[in-house]
N, C-alpha and C. Protein backbone atom coordinates (compact mmCIF):
# COMPACT_ATOMS: atom_id res chain seq x y z
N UNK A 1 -0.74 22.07 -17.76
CA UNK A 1 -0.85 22.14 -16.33
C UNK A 1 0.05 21.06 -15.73
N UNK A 2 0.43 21.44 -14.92
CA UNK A 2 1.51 20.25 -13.75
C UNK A 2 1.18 20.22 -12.20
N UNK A 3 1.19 18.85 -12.09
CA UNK A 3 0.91 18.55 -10.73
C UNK A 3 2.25 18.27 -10.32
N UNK A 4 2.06 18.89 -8.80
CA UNK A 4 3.51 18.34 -8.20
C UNK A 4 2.31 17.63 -6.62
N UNK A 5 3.74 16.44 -6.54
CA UNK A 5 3.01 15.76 -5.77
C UNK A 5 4.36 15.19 -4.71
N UNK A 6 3.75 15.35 -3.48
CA UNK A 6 4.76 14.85 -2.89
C UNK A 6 4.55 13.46 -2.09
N UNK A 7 5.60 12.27 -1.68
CA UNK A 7 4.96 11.09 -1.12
C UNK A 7 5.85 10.96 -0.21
N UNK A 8 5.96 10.36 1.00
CA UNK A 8 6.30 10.59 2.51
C UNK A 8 5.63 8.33 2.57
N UNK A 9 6.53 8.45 3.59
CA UNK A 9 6.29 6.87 3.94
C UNK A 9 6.35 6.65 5.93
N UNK A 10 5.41 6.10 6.39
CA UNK A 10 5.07 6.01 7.63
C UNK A 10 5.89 4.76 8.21
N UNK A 11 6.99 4.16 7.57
CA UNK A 11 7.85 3.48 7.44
C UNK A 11 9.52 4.47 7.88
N UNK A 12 9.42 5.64 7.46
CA UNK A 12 10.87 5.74 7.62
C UNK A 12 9.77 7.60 7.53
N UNK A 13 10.70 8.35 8.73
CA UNK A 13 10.43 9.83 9.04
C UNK A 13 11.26 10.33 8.00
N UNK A 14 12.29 9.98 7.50
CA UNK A 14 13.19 10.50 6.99
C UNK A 14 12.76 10.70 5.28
N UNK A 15 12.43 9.76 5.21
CA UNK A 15 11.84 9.55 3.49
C UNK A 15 10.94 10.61 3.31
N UNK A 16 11.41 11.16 1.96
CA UNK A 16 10.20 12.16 1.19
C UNK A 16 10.67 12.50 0.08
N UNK A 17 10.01 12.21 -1.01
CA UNK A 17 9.96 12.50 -2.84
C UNK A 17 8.69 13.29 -2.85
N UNK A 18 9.27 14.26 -3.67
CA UNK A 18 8.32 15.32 -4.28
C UNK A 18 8.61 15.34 -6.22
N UNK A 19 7.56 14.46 -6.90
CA UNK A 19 7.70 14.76 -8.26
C UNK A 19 6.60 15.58 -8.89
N UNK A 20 7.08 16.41 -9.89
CA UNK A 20 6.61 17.69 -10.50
C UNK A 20 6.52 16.48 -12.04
N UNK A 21 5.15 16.36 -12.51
CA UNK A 21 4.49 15.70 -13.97
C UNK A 21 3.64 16.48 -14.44
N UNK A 22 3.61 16.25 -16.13
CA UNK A 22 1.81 17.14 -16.63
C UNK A 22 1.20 16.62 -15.94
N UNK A 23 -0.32 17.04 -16.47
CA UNK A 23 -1.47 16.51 -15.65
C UNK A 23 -2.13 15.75 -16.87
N UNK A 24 -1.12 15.64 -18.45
CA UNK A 24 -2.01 14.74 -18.99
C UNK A 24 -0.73 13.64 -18.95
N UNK A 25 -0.41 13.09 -18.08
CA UNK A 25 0.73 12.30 -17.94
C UNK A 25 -0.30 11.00 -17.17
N UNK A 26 -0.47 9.74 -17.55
CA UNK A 26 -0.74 8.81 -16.99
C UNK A 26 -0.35 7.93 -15.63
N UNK A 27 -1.59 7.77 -15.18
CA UNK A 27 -0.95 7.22 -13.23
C UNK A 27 0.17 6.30 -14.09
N UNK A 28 0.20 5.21 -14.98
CA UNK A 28 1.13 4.68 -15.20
C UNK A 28 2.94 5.20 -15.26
N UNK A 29 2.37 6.41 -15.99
CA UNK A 29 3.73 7.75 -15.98
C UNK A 29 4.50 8.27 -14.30
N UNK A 30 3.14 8.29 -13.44
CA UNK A 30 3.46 8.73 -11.76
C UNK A 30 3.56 6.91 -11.41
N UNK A 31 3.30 6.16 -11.57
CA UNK A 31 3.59 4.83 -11.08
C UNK A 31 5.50 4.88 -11.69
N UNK A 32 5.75 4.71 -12.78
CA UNK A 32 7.09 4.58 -13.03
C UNK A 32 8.23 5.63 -12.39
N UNK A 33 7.89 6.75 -12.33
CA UNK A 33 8.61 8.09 -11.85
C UNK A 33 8.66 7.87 -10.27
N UNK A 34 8.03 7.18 -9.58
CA UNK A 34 7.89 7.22 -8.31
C UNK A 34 8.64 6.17 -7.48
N UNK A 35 8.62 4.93 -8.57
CA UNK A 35 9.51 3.49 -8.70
C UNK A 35 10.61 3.99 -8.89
N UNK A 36 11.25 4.72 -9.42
CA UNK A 36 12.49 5.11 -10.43
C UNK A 36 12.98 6.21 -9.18
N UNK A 37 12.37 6.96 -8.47
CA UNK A 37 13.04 7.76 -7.79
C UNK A 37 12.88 7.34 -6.44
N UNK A 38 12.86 5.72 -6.36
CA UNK A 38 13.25 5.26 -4.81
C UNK A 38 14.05 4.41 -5.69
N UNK A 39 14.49 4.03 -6.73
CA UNK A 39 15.39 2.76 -6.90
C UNK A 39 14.56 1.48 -6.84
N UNK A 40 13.67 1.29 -6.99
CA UNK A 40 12.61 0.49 -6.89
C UNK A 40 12.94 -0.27 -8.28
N UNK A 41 12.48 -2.03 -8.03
CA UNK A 41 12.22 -2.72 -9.66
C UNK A 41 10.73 -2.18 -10.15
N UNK A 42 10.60 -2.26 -11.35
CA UNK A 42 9.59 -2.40 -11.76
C UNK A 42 9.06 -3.72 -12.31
N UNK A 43 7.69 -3.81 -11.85
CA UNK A 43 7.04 -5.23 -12.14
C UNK A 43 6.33 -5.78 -11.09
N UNK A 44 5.97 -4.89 -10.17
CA UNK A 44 5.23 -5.47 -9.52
C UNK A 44 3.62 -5.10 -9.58
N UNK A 45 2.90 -6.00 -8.93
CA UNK A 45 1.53 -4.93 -9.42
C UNK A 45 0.95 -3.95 -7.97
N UNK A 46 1.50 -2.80 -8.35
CA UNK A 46 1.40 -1.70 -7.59
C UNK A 46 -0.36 -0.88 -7.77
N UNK A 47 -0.48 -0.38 -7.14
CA UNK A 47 -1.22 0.38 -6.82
C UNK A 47 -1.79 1.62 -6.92
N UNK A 48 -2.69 2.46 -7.17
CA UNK A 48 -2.53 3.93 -6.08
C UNK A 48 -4.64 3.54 -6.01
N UNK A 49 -4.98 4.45 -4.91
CA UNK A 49 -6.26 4.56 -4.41
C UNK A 49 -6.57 6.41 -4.32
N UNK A 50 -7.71 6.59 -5.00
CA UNK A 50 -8.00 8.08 -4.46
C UNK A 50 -8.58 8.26 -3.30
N UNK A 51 -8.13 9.27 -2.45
CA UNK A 51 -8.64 9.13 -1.19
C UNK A 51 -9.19 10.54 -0.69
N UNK A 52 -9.99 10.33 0.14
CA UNK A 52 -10.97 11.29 0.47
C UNK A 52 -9.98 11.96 1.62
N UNK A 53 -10.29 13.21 2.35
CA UNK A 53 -9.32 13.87 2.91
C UNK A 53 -9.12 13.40 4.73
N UNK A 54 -9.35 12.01 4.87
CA UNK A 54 -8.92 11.49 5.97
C UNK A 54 -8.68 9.91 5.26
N UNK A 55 -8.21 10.23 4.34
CA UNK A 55 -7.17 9.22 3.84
C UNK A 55 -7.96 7.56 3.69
N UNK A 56 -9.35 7.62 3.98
CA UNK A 56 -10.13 6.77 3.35
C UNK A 56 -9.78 6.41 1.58
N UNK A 57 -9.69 5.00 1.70
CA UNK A 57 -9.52 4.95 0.07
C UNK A 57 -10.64 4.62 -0.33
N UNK A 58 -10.92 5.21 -1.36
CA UNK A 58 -12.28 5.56 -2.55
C UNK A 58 -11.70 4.70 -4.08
N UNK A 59 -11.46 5.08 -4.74
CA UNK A 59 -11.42 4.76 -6.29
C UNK A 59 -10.00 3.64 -6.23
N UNK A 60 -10.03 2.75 -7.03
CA UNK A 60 -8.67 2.17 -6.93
C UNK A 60 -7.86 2.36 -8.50
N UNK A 61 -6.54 2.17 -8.84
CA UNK A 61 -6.40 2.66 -10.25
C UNK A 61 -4.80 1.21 -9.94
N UNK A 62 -5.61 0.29 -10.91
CA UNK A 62 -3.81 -0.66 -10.87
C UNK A 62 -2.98 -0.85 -12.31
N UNK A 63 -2.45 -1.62 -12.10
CA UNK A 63 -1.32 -1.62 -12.98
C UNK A 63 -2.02 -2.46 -14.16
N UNK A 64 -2.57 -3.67 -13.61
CA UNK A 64 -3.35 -4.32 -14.68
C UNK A 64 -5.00 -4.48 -14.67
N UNK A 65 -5.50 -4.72 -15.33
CA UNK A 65 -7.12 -5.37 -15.31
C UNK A 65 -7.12 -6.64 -14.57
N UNK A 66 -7.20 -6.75 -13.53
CA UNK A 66 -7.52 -8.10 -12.83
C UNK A 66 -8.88 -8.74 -13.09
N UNK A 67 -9.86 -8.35 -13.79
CA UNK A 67 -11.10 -8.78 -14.01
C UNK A 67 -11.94 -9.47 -12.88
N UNK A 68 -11.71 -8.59 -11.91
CA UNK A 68 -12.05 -8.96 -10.21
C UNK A 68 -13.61 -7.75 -10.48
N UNK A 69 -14.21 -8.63 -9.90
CA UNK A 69 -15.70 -7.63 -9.06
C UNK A 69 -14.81 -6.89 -7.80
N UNK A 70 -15.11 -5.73 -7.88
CA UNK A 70 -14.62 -4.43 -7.02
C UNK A 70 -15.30 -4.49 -6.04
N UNK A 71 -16.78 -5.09 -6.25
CA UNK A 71 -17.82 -4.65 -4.75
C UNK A 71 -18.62 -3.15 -5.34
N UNK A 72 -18.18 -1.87 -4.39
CA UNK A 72 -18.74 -0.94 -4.00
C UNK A 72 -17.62 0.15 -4.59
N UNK A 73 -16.30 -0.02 -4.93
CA UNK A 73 -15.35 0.69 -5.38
C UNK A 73 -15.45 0.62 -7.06
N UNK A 74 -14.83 1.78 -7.34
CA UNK A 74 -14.19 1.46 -9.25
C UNK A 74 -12.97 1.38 -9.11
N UNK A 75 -12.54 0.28 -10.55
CA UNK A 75 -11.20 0.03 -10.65
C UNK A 75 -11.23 0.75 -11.90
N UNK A 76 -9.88 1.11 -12.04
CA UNK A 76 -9.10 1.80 -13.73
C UNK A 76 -8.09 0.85 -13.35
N UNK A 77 -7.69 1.02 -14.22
CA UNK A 77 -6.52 0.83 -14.98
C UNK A 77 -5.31 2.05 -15.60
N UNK A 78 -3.88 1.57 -14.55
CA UNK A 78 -3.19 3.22 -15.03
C UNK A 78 -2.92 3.51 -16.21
N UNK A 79 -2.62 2.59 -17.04
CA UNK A 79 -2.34 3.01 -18.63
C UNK A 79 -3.25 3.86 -19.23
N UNK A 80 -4.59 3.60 -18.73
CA UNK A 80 -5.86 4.22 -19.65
C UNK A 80 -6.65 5.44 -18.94
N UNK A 81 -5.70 5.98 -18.09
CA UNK A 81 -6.25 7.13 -17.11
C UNK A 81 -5.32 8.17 -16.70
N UNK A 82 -5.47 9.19 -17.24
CA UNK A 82 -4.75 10.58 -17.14
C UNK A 82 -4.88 11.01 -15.56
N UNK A 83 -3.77 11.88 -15.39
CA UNK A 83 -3.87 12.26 -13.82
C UNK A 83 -5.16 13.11 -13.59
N UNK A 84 -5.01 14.18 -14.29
CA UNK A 84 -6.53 14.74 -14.88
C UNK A 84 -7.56 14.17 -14.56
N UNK A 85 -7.81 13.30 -14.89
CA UNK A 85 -9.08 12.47 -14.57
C UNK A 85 -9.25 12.39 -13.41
N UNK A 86 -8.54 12.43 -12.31
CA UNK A 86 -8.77 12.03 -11.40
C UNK A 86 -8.39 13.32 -10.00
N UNK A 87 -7.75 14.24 -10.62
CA UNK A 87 -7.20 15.50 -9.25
C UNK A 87 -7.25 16.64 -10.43
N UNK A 88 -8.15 17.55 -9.21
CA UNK A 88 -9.23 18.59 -10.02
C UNK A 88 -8.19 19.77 -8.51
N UNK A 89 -7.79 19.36 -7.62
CA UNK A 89 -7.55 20.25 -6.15
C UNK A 89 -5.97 19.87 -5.72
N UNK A 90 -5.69 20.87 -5.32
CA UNK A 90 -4.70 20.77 -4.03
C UNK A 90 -4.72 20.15 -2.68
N UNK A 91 -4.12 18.87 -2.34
CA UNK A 91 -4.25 18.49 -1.24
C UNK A 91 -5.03 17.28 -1.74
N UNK A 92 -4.99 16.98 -2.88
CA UNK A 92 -6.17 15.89 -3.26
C UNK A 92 -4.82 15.47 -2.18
N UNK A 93 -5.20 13.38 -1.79
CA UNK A 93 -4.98 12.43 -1.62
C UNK A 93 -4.74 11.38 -2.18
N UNK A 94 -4.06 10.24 -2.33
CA UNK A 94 -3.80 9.06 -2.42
C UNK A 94 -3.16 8.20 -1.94
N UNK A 95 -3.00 7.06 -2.12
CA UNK A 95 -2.12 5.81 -1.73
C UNK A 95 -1.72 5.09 -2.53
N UNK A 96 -0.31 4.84 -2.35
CA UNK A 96 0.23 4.40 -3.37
C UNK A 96 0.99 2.87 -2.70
N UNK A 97 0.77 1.86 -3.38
CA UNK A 97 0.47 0.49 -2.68
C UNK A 97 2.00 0.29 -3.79
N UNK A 98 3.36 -0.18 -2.88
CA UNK A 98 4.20 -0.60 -3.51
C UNK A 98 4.45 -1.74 -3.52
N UNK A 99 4.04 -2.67 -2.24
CA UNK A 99 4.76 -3.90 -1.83
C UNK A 99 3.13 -4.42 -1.64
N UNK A 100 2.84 -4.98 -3.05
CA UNK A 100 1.20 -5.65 -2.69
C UNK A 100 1.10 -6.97 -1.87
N UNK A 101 2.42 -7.62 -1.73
CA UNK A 101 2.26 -8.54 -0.79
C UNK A 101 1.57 -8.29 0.78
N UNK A 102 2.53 -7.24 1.30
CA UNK A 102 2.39 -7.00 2.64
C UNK A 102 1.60 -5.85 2.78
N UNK A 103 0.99 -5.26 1.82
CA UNK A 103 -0.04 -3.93 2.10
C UNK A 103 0.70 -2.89 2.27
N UNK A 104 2.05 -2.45 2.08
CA UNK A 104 3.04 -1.25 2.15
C UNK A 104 2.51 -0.19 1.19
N UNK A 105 3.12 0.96 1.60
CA UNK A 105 2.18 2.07 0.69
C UNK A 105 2.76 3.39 1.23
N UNK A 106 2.56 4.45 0.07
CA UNK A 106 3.49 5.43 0.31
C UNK A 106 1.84 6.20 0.38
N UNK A 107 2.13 7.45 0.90
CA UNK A 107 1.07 8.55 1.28
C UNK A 107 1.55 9.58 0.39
N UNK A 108 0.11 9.58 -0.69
CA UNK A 108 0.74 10.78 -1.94
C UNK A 108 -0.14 11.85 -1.72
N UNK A 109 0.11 12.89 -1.41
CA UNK A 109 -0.57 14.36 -1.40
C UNK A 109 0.19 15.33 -2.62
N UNK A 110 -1.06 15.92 -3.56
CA UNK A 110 -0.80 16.91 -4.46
C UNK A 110 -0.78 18.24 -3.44
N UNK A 111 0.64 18.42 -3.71
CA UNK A 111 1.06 19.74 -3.21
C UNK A 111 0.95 21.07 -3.84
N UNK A 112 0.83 21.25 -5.43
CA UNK A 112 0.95 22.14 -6.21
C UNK A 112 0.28 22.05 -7.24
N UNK A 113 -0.52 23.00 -7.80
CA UNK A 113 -1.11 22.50 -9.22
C UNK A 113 -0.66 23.70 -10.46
N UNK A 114 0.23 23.80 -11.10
CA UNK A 114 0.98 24.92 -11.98
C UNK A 114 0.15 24.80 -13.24
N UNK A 115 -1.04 25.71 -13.32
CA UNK A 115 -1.47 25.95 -14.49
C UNK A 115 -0.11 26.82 -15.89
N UNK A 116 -0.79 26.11 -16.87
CA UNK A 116 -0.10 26.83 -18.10
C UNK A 116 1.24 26.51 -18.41
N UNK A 117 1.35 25.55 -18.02
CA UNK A 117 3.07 24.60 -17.86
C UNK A 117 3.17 23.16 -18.35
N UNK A 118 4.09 23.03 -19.19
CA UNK A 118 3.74 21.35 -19.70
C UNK A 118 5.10 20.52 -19.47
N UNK A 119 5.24 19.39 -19.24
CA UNK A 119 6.57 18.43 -19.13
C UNK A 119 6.19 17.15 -19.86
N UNK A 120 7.59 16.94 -20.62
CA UNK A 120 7.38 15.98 -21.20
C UNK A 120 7.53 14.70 -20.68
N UNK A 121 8.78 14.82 -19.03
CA UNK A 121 9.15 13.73 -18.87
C UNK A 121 8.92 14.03 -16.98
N UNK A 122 8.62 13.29 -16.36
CA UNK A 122 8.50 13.30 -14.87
C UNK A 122 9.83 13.64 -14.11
N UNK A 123 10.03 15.04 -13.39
CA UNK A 123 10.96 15.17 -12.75
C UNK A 123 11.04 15.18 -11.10
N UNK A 124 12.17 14.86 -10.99
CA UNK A 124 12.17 14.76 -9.37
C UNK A 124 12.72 15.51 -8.25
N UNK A 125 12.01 16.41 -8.06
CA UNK A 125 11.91 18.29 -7.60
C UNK A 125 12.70 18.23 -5.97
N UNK A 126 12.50 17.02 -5.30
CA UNK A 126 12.92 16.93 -4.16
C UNK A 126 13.49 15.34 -3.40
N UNK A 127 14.45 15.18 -2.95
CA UNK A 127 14.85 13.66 -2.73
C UNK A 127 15.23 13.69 -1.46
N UNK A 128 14.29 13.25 -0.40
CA UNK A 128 14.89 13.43 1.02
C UNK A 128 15.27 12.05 2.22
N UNK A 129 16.36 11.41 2.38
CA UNK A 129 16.49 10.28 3.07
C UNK A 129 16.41 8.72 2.15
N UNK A 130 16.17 7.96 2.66
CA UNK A 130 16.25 6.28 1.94
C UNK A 130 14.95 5.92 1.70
N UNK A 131 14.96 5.39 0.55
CA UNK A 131 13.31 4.99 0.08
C UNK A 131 13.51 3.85 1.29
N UNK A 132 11.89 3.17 1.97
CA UNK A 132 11.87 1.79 2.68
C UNK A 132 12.56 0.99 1.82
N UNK A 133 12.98 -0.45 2.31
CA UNK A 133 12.61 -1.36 1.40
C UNK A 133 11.69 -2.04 0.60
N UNK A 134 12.08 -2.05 -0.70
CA UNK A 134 10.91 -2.28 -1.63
C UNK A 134 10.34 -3.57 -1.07
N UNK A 135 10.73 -4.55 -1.00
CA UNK A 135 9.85 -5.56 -0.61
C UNK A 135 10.22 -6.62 0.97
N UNK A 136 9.41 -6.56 1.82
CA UNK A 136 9.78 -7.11 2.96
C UNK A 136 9.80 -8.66 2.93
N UNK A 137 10.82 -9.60 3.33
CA UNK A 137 10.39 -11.18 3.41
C UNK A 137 10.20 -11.17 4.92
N UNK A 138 8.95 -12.29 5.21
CA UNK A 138 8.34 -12.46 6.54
C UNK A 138 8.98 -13.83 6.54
N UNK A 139 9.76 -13.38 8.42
CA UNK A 139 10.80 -14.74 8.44
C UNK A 139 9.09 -15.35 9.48
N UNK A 140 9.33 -16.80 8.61
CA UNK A 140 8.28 -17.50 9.27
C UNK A 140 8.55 -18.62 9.86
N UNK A 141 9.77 -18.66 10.59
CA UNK A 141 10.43 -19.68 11.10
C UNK A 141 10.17 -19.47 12.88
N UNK A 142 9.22 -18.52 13.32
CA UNK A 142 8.85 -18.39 14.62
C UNK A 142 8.05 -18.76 14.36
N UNK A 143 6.53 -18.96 13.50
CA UNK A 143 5.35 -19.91 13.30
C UNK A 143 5.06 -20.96 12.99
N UNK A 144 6.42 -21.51 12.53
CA UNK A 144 6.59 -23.16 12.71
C UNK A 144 7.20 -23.41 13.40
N UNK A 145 7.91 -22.82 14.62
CA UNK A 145 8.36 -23.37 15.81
C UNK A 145 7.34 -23.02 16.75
N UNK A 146 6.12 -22.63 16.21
CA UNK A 146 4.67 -23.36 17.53
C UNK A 146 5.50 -22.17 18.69
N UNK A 147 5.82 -20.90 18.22
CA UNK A 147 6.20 -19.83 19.05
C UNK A 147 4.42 -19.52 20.47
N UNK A 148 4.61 -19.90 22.00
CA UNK A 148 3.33 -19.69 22.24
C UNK A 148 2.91 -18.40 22.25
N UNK A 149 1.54 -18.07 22.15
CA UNK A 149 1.07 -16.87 22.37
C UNK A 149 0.49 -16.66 23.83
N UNK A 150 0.91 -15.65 24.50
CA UNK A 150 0.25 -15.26 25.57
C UNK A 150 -0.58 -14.14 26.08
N UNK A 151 -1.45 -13.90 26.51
CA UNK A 151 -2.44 -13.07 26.41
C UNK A 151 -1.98 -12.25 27.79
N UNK A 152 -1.78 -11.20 27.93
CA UNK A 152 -1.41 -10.56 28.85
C UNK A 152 -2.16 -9.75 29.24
N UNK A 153 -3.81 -9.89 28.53
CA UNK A 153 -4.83 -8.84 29.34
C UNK A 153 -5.05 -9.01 30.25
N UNK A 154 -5.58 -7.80 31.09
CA UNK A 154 -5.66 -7.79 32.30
C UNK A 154 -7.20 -8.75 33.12
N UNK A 155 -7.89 -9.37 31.96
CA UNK A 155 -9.46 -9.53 32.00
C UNK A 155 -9.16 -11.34 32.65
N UNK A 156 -7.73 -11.73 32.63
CA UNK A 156 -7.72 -13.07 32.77
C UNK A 156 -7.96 -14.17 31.90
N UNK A 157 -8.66 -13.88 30.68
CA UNK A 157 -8.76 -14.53 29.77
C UNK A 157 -7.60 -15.20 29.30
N UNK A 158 -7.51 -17.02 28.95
CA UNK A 158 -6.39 -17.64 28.42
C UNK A 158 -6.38 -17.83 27.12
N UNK A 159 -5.79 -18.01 26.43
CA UNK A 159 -5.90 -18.89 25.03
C UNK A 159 -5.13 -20.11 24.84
N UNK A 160 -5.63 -20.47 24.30
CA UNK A 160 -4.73 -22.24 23.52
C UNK A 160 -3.46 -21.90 22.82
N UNK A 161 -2.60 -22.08 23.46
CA UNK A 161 -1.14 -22.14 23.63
C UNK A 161 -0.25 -21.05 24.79
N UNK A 162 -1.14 -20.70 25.50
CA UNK A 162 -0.68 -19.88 26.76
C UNK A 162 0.26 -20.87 27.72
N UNK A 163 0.90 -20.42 28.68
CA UNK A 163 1.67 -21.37 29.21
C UNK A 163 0.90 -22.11 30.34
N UNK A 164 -0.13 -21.31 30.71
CA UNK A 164 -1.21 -22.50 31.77
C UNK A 164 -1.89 -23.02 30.82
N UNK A 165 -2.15 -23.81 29.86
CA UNK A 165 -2.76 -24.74 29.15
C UNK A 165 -1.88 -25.57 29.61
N UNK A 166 -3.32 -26.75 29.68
CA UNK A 166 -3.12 -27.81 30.09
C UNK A 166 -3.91 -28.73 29.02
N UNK A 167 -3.22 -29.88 28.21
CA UNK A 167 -4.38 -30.58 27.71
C UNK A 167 -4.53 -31.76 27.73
N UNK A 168 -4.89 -31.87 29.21
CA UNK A 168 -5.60 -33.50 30.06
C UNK A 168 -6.97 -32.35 29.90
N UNK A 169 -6.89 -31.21 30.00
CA UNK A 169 -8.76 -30.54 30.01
C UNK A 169 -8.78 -30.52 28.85
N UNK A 170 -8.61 -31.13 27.06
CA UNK A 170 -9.21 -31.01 26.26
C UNK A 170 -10.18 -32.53 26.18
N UNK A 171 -11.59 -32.04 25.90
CA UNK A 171 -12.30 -33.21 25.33
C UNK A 171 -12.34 -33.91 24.71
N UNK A 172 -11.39 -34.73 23.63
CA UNK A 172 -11.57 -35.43 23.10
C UNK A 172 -12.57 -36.25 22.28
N UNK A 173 -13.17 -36.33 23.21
CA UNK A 173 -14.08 -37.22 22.55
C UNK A 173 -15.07 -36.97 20.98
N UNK A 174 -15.07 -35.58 20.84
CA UNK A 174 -16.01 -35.07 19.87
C UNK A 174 -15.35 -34.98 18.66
N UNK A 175 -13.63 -35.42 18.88
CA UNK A 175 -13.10 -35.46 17.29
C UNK A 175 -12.83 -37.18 16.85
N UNK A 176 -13.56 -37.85 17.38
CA UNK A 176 -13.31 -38.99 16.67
C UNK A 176 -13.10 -38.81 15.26
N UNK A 177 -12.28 -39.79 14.62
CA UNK A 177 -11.94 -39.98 13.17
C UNK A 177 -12.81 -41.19 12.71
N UNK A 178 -13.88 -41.04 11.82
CA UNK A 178 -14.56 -42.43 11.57
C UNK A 178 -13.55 -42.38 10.09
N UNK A 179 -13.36 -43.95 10.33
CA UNK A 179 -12.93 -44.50 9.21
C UNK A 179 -14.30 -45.25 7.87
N UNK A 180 -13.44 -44.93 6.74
CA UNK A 180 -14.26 -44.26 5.38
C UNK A 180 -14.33 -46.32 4.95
């Protein structure tokens, strides 16, 4: 049996990969094939989540055993989990978490499920536009220049660093420093 699956990114309209794998092919197998057909490094610790059909994530499946308490979720591990295991339907869902720094993530929907068909190697059925960039750097040189924030609701409410702050009105007095 073969799943074809296609992934779309809310990052760029243009982007869309559609790969055709068995279904006893390991998320690790759809983790590499999916890296490989955006040009992506491999080595990061990526992701995917099963998701319920409003894109709630349910099950998580990563790259390694982090030996983390989950809470209320299960973790796998992709090496040790067949696609099988996990997409029984058409239209299943997932998320596929590329850039674990910044929470980036591709939107994977099984498009096709081809009973009676086997592949040995993950192919890539459709290639449409520029993968995002794999990994974003956050220029943080506006948060150490004390950039102010201003609140522009309509409710009047200020915050501490708005441009009417004034601080002859901070109290003082309640941060004394006692010396040790």
């Amino acid at each position: 049996m073969l799943f074809k699956f296609v992934f779309f990114s809310d990052e760029s309209e243009e982007f869309l990969r559609e790969i055709t794998i068995d279904a006893d092919a390991t998320f690790l197998d759809l983790n590499k094939a999916i890296l490989k057909a955006c040009g992506y490094e491999d080595g990061l610790m990526t992701s995917f989540f099963i998701c319920d059909d409003g894109w709630e994530q349910k099950d998580q499946i990563t790259r390694e055993d982090m030996d983390i308490d989950p809470g209320d979720k299960d973790i796998y591990v992709m090496e040790k989990v067949t696609l099988r295991d996990f997409i029984s339907d058409e239209d299943q869902k997932l998320v596929f978490v590329f850039d674990p720094f910044n929470d980036r993530i591709f939107y994977v929907k099984v498009t096709e499920i081809i009973p009676g068909k086997n592949l040995k190697k993950p192919v890539v059925s459709r290639k449409e536009g520029k993968a995002p960039q794999q990994l974003v750097v956050i220029d943080d040189s506006d948060i150490t220049k004390g950039t102010a924030i201003v609140d522009d609701s309509e409710d009047g409410d200020e915050y501490f660093g708005s441009d009417s702050f004034n601080d002859d009105e901070l109290d003082l007095e309640g941060f004394e420093i006692q010396e040790y």
